[in-house]
PDB file of N, CA and C in Angstrom:
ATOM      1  N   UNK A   1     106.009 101.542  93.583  1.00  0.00           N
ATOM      2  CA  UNK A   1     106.234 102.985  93.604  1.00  0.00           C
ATOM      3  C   UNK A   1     105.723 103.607  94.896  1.00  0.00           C
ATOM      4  N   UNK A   2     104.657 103.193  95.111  1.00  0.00           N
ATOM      5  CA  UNK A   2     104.078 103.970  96.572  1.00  0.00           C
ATOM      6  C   UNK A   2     104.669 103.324  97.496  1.00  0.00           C
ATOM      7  N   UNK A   3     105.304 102.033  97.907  1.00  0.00           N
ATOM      8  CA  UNK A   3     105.640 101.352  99.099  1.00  0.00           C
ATOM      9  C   UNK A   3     107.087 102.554  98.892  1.00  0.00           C
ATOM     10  N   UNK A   4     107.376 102.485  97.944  1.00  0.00           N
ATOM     11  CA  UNK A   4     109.226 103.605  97.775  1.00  0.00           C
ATOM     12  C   UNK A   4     108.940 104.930  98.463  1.00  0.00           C
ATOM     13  N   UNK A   5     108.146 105.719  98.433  1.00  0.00           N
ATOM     14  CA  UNK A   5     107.681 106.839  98.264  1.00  0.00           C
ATOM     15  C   UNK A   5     107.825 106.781 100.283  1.00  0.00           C
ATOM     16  N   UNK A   6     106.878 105.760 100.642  1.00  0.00           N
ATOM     17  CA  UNK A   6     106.113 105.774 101.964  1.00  0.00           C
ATOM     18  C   UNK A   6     107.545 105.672 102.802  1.00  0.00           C
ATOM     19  N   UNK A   7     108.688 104.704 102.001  1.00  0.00           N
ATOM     20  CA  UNK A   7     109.863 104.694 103.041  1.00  0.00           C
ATOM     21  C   UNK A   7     110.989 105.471 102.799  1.00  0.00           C
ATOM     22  N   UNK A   8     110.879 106.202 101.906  1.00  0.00           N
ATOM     23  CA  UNK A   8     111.448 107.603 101.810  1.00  0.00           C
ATOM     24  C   UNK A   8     110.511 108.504 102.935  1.00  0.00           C
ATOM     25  N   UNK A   9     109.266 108.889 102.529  1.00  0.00           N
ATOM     26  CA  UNK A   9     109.069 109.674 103.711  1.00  0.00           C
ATOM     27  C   UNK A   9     109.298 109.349 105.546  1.00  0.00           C
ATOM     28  N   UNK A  10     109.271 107.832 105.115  1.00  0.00           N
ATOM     29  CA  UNK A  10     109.476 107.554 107.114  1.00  0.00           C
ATOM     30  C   UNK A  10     110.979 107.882 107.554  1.00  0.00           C
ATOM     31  N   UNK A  11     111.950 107.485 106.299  1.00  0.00           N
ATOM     32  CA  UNK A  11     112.979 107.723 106.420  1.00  0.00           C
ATOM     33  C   UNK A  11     113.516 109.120 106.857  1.00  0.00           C
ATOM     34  N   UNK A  12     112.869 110.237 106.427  1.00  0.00           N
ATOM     35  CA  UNK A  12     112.870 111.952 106.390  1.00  0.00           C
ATOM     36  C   UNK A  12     112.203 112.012 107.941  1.00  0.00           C
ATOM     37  N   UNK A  13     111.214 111.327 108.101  1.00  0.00           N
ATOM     38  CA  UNK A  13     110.633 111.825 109.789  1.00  0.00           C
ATOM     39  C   UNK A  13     111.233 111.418 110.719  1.00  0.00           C
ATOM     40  N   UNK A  14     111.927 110.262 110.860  1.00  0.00           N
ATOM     41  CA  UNK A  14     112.773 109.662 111.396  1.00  0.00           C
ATOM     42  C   UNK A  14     113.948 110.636 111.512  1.00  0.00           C
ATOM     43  N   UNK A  15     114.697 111.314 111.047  1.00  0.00           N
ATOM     44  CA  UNK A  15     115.865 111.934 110.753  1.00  0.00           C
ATOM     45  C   UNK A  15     115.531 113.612 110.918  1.00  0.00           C
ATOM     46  N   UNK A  16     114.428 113.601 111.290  1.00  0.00           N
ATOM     47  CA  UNK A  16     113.860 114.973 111.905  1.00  0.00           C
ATOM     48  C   UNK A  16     114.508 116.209 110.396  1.00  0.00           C
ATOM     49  N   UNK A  17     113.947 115.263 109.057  1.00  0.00           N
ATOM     50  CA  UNK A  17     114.197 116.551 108.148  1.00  0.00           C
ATOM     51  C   UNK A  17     112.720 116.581 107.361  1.00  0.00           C
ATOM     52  N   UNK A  18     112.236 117.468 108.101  1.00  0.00           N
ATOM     53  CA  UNK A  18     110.348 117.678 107.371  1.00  0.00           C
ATOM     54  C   UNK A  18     110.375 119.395 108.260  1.00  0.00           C
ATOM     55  N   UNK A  19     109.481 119.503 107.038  1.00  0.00           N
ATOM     56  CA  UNK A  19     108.851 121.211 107.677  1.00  0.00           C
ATOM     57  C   UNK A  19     107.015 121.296 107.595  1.00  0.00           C
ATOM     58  N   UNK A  20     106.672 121.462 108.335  1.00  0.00           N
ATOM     59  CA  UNK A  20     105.167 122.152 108.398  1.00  0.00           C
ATOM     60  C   UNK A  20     104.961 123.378 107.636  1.00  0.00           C
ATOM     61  N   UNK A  21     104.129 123.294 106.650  1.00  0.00           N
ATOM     62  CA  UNK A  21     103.312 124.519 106.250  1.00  0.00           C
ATOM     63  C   UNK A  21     102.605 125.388 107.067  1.00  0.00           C
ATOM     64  N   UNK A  22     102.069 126.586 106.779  1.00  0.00           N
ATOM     65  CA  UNK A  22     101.606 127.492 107.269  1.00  0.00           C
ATOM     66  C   UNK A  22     100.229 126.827 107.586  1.00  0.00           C
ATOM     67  N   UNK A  23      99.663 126.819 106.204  1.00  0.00           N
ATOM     68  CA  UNK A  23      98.312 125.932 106.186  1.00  0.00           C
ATOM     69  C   UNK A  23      98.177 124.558 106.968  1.00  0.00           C
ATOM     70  N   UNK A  24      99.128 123.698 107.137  1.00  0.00           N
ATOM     71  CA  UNK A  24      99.050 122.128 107.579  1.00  0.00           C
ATOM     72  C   UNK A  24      99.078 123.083 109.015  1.00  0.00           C
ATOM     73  N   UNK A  25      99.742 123.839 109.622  1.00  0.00           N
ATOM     74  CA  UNK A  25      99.884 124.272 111.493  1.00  0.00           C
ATOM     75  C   UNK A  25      98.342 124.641 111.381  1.00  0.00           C
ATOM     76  N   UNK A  26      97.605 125.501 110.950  1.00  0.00           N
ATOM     77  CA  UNK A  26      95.947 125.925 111.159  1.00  0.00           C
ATOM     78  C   UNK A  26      95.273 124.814 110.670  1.00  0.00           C
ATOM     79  N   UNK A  27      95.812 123.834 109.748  1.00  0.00           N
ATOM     80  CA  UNK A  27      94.474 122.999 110.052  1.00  0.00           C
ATOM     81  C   UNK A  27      94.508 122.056 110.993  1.00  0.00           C
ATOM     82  N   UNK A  28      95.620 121.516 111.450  1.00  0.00           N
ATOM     83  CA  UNK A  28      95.681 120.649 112.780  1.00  0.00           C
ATOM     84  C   UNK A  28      95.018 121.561 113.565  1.00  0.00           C
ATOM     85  N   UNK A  29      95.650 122.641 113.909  1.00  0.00           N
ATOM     86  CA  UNK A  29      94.902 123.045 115.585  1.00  0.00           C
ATOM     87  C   UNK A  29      93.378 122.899 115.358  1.00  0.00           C
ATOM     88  N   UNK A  30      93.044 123.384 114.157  1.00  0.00           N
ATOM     89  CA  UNK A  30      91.461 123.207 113.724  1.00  0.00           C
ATOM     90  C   UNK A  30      90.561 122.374 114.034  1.00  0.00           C
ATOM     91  N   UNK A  31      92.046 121.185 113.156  1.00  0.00           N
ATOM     92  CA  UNK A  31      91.333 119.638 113.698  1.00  0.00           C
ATOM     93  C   UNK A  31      91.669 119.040 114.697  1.00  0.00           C
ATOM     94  N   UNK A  32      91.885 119.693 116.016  1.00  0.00           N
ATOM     95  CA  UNK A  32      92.853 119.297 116.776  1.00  0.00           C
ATOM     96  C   UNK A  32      93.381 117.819 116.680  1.00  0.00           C
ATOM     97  N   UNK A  33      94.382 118.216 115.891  1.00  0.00           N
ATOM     98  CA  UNK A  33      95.785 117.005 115.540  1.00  0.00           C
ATOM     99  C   UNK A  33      97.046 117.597 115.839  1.00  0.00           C
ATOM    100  N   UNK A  34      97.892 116.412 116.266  1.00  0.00           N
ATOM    101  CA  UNK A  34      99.204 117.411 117.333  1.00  0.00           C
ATOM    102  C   UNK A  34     100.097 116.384 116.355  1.00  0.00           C
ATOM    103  N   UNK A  35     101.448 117.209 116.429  1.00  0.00           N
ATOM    104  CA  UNK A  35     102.575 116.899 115.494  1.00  0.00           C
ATOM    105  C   UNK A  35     102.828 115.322 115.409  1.00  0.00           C
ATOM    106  N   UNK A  36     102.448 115.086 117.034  1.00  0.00           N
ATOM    107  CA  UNK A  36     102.834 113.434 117.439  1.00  0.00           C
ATOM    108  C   UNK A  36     102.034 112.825 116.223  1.00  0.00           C
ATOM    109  N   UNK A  37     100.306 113.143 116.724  1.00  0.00           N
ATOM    110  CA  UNK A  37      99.366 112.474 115.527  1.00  0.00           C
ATOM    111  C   UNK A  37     100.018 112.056 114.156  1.00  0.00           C
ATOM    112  N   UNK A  38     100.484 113.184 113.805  1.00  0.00           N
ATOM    113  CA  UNK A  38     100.977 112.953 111.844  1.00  0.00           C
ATOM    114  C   UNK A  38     102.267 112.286 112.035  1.00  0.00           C
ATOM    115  N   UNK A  39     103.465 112.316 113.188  1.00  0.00           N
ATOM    116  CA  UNK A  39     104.273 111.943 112.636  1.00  0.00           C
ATOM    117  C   UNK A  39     104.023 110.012 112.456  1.00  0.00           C
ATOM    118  N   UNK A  40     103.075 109.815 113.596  1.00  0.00           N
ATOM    119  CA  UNK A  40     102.636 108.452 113.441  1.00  0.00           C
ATOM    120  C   UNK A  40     101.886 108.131 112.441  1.00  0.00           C
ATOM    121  N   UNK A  41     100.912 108.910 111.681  1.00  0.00           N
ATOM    122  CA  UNK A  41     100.209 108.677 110.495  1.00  0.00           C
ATOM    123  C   UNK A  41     101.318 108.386 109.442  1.00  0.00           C
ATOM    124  N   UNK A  42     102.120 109.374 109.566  1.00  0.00           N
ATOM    125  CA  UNK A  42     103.300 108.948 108.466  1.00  0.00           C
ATOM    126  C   UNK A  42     103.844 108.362 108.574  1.00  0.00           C
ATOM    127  N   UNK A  43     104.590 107.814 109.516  1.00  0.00           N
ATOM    128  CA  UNK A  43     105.279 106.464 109.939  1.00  0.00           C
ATOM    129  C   UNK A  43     104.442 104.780 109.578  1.00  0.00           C
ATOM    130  N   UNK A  44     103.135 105.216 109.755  1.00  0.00           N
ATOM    131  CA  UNK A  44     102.284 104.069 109.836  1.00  0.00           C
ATOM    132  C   UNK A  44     101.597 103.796 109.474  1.00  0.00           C
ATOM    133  N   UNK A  45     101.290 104.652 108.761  1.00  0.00           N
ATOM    134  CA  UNK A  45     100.097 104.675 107.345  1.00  0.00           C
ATOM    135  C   UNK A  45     100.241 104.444 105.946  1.00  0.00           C
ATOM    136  N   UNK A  46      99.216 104.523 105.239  1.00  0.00           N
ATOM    137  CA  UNK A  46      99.472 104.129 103.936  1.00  0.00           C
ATOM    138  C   UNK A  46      99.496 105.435 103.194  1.00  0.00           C
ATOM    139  N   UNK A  47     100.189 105.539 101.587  1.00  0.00           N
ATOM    140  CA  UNK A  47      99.754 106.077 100.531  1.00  0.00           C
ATOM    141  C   UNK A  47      98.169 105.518  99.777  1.00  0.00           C
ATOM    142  N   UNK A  48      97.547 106.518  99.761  1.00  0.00           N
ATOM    143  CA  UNK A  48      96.137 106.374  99.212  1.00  0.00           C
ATOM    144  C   UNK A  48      96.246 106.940  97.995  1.00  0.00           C
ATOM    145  N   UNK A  49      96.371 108.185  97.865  1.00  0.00           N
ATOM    146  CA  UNK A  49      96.678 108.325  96.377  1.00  0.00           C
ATOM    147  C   UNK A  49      98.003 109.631  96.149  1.00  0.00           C
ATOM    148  N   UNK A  50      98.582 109.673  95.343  1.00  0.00           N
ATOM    149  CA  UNK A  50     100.133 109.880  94.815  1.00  0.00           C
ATOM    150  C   UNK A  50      99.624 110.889  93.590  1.00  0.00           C
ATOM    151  N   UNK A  51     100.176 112.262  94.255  1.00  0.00           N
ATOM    152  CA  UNK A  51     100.572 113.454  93.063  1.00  0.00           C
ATOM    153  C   UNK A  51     101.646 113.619  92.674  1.00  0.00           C
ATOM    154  N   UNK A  52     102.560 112.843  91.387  1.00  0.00           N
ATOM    155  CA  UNK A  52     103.494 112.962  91.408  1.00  0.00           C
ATOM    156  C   UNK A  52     103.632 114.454  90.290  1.00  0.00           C
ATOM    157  N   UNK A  53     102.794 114.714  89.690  1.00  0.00           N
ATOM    158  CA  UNK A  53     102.765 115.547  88.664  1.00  0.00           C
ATOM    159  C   UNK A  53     102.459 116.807  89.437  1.00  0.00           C
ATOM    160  N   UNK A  54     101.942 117.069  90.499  1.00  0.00           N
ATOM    161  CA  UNK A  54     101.446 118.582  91.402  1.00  0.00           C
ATOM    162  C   UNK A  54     102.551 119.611  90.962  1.00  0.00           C
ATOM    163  N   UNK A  55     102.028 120.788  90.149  1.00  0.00           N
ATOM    164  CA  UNK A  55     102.981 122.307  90.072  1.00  0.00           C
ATOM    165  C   UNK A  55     103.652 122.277  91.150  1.00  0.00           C
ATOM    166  N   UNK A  56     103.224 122.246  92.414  1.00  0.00           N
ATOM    167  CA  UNK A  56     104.266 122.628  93.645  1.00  0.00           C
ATOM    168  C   UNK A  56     104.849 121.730  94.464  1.00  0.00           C
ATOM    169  N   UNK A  57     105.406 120.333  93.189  1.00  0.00           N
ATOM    170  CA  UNK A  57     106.149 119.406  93.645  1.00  0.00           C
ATOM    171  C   UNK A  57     105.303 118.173  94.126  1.00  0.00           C
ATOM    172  N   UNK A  58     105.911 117.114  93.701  1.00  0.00           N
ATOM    173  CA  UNK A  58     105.638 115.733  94.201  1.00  0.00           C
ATOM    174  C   UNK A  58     104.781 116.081  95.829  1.00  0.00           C
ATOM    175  N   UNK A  59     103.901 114.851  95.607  1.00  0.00           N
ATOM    176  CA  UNK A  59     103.694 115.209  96.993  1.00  0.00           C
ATOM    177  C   UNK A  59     102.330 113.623  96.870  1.00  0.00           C
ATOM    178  N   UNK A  60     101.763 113.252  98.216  1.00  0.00           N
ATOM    179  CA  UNK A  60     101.031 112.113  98.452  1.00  0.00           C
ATOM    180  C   UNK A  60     100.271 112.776  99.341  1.00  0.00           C
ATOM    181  N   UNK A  61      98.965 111.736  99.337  1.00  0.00           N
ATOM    182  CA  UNK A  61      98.261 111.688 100.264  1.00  0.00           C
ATOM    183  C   UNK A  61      98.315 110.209 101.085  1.00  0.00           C
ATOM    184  N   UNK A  62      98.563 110.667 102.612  1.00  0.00           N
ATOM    185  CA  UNK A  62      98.700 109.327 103.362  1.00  0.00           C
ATOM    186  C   UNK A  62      97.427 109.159 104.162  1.00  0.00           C
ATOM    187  N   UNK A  63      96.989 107.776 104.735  1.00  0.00           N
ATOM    188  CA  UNK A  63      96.154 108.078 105.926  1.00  0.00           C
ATOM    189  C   UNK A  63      96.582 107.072 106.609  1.00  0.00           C
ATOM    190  N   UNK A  64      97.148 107.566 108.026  1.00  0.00           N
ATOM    191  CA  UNK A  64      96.997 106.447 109.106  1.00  0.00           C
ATOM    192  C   UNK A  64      96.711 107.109 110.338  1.00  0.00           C
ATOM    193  N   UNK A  65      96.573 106.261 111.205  1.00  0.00           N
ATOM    194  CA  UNK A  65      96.284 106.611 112.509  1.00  0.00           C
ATOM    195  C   UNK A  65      96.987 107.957 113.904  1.00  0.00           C
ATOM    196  N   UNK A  66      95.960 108.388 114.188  1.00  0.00           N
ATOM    197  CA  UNK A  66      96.491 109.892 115.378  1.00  0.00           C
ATOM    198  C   UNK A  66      96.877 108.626 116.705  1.00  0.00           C
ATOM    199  N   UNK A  67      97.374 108.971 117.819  1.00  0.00           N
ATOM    200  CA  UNK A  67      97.816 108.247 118.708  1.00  0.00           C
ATOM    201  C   UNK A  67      96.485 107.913 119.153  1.00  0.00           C
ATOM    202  N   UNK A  68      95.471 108.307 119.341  1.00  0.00           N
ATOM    203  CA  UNK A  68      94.106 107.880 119.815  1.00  0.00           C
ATOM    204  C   UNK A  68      93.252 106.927 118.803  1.00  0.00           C
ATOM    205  N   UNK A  69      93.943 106.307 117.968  1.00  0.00           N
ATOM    206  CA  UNK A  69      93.660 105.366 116.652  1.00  0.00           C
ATOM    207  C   UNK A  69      92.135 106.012 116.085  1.00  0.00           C
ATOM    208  N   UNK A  70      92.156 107.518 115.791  1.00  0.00           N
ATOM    209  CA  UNK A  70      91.087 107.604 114.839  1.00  0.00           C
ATOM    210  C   UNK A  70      92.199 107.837 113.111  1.00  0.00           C
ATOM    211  N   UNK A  71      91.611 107.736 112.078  1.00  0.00           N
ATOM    212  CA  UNK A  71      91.664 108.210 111.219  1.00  0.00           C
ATOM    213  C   UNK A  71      92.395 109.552 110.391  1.00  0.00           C
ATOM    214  N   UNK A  72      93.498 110.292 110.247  1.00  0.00           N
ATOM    215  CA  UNK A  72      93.802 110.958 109.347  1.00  0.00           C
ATOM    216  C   UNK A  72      94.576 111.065 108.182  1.00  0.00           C
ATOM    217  N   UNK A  73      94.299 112.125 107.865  1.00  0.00           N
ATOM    218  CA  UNK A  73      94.495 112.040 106.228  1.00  0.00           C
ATOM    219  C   UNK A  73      96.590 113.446 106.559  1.00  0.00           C
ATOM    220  N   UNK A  74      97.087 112.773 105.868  1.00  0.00           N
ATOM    221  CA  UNK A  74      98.245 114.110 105.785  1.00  0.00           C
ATOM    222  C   UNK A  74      98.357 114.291 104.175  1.00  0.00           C
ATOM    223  N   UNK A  75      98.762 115.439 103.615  1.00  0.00           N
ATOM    224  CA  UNK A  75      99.203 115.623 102.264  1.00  0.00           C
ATOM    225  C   UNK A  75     100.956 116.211 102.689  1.00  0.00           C
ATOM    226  N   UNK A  76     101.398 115.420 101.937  1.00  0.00           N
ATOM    227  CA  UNK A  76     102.741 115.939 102.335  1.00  0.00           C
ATOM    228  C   UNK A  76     103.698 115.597 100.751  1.00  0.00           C
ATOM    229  N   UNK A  77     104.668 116.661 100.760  1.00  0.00           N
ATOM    230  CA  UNK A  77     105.618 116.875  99.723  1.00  0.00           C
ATOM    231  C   UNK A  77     106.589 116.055  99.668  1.00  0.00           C
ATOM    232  N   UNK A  78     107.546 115.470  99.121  1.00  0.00           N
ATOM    233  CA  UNK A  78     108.578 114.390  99.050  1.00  0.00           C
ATOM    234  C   UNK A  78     109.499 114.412  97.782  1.00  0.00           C
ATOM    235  N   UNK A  79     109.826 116.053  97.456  1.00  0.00           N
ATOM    236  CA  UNK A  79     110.996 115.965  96.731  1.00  0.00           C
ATOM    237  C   UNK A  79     112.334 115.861  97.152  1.00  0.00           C
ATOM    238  N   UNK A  80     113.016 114.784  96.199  1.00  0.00           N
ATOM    239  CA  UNK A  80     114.063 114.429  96.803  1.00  0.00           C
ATOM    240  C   UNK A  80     115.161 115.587  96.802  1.00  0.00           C
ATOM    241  N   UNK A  81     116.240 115.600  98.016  1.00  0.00           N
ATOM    242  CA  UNK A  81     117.042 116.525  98.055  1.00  0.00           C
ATOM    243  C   UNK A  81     116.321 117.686  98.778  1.00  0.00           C
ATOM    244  N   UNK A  82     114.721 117.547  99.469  1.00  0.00           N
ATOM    245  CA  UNK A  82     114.130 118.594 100.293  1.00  0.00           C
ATOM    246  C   UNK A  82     113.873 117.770 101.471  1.00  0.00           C
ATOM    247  N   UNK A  83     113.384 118.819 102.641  1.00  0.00           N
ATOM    248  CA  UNK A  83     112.626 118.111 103.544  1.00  0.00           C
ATOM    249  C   UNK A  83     111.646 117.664 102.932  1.00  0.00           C
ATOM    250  N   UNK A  84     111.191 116.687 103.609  1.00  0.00           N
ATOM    251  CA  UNK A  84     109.336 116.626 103.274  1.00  0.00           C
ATOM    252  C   UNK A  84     108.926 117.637 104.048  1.00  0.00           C
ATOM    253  N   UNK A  85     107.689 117.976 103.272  1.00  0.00           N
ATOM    254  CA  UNK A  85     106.542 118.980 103.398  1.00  0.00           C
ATOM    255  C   UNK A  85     105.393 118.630 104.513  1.00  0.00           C
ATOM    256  N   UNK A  86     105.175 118.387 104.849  1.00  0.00           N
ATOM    257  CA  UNK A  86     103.724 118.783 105.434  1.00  0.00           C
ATOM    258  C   UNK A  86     102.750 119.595 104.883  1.00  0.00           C
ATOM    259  N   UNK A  87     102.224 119.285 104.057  1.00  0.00           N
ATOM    260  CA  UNK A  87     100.932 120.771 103.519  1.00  0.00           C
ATOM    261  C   UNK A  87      99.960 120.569 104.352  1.00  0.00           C
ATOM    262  N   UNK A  88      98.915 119.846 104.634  1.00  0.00           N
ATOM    263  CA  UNK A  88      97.974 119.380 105.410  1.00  0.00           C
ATOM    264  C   UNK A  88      96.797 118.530 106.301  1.00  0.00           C
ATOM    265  N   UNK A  89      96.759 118.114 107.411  1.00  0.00           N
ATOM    266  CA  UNK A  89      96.205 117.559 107.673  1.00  0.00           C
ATOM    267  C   UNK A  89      94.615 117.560 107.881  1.00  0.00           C
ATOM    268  N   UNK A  90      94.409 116.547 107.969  1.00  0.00           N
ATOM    269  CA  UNK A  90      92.728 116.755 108.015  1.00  0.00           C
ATOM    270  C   UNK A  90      92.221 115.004 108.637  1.00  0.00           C
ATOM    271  N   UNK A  91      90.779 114.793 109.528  1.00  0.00           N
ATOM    272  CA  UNK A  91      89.601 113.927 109.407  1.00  0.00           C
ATOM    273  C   UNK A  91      89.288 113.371 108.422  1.00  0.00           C
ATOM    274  N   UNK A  92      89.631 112.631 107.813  1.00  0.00           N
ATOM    275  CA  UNK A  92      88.480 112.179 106.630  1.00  0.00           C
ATOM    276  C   UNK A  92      87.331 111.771 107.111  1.00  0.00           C
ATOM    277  N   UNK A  93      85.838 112.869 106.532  1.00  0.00           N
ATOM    278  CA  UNK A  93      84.856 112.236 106.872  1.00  0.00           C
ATOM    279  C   UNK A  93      83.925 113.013 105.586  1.00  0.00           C
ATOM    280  N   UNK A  94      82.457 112.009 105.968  1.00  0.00           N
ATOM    281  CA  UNK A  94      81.170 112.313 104.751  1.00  0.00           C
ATOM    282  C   UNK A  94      81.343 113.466 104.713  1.00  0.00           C
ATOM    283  N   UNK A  95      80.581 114.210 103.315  1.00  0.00           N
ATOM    284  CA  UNK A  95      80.289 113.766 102.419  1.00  0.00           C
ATOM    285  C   UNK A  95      81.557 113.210 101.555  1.00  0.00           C
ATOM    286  N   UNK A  96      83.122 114.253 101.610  1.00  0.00           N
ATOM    287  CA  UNK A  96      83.970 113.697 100.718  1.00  0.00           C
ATOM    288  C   UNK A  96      84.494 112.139 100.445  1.00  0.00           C
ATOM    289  N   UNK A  97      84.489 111.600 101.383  1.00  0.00           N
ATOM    290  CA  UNK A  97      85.362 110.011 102.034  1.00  0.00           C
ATOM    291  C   UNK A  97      83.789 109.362 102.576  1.00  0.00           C
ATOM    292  N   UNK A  98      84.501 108.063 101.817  1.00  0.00           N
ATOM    293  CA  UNK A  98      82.710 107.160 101.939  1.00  0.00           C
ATOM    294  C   UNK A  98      83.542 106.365 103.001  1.00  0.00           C
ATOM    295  N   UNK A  99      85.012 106.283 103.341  1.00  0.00           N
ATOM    296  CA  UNK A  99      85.851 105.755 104.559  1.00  0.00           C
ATOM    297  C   UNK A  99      87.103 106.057 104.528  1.00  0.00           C
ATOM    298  N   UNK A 100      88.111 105.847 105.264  1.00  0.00           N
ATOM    299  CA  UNK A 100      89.101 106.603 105.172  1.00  0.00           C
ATOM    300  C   UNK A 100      89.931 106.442 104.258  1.00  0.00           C
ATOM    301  N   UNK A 101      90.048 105.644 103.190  1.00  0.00           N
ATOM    302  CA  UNK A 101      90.949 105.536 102.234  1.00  0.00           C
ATOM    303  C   UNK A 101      90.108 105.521 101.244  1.00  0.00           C
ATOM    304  N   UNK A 102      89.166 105.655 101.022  1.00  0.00           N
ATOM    305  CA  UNK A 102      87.857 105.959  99.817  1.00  0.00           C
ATOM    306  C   UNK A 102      86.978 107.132  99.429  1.00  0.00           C
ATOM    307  N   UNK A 103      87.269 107.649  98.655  1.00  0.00           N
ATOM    308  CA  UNK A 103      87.165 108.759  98.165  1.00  0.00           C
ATOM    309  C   UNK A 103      85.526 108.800  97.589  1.00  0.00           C
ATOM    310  N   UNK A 104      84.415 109.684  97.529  1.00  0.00           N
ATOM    311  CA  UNK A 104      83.464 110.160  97.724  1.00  0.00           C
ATOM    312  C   UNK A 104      83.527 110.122  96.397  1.00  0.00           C
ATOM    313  N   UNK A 105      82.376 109.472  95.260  1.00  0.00           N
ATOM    314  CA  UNK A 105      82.508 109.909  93.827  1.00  0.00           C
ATOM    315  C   UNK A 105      81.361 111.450  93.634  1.00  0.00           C
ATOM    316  N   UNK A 106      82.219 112.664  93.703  1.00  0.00           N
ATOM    317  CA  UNK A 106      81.610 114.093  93.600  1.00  0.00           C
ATOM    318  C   UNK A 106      80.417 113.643  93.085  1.00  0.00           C
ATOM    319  N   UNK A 107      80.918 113.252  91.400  1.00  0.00           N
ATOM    320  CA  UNK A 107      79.705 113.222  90.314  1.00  0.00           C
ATOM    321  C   UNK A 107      78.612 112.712  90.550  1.00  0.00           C
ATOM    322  N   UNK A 108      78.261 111.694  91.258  1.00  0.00           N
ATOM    323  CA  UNK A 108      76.960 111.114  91.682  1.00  0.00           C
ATOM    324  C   UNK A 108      75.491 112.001  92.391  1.00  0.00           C
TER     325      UNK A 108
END
């Protein structure tokens, strides 16, 4: 299911049909991450974990590499018959992410 998901979305970036959120454009500049960064994270990265149930549509979290091979995280939308989404990018780092594909257990 996630390997399907990951080549549907490369397939959509490839074919230049994806849109950026409002929120995903302010948090790149934030984090300074440039379009190049994500489209290679998405191209080349993995699914870490999969919202297929999210109110505002299917959507994943990926993480692969910015062109300078650090670490990011994209959340992006992937209903079929839409662009993909872009909602947002981000660093994964402490306290949330104990590494980049490992998630911080809050409760502890």
């Amino acid at each position: 299911m996630k390997h399907k998901i990951s080549d549907h979305i490369r397939k959509q970036l490839r074919d230049g049909n994806y849109e950026t959120t409002h929120h995903a454009e302010k948090e790149r500049e934030e984090e300074d991450i440039s379009l190049k960064d994500i489209k290679n994270a998405l191209i080349n990265g993995q699914v870490v974990e999969n919202y297929p149930h999210d109110p505002r549509g299917k959507s994943c979290l990926i993480c692969g590499l910015s062109l300078d091979n650090k670490p990011i995280h994209v959340v992006c939308g992937y209903e079929e018959g839409f662009p993909i989404r872009i909602i947002t990018t981000y660093r994964p780092q402490k306290p949330k992410w104990i590494s980049s594909t490992e998630r911080a257990n809050v409760n502890e």
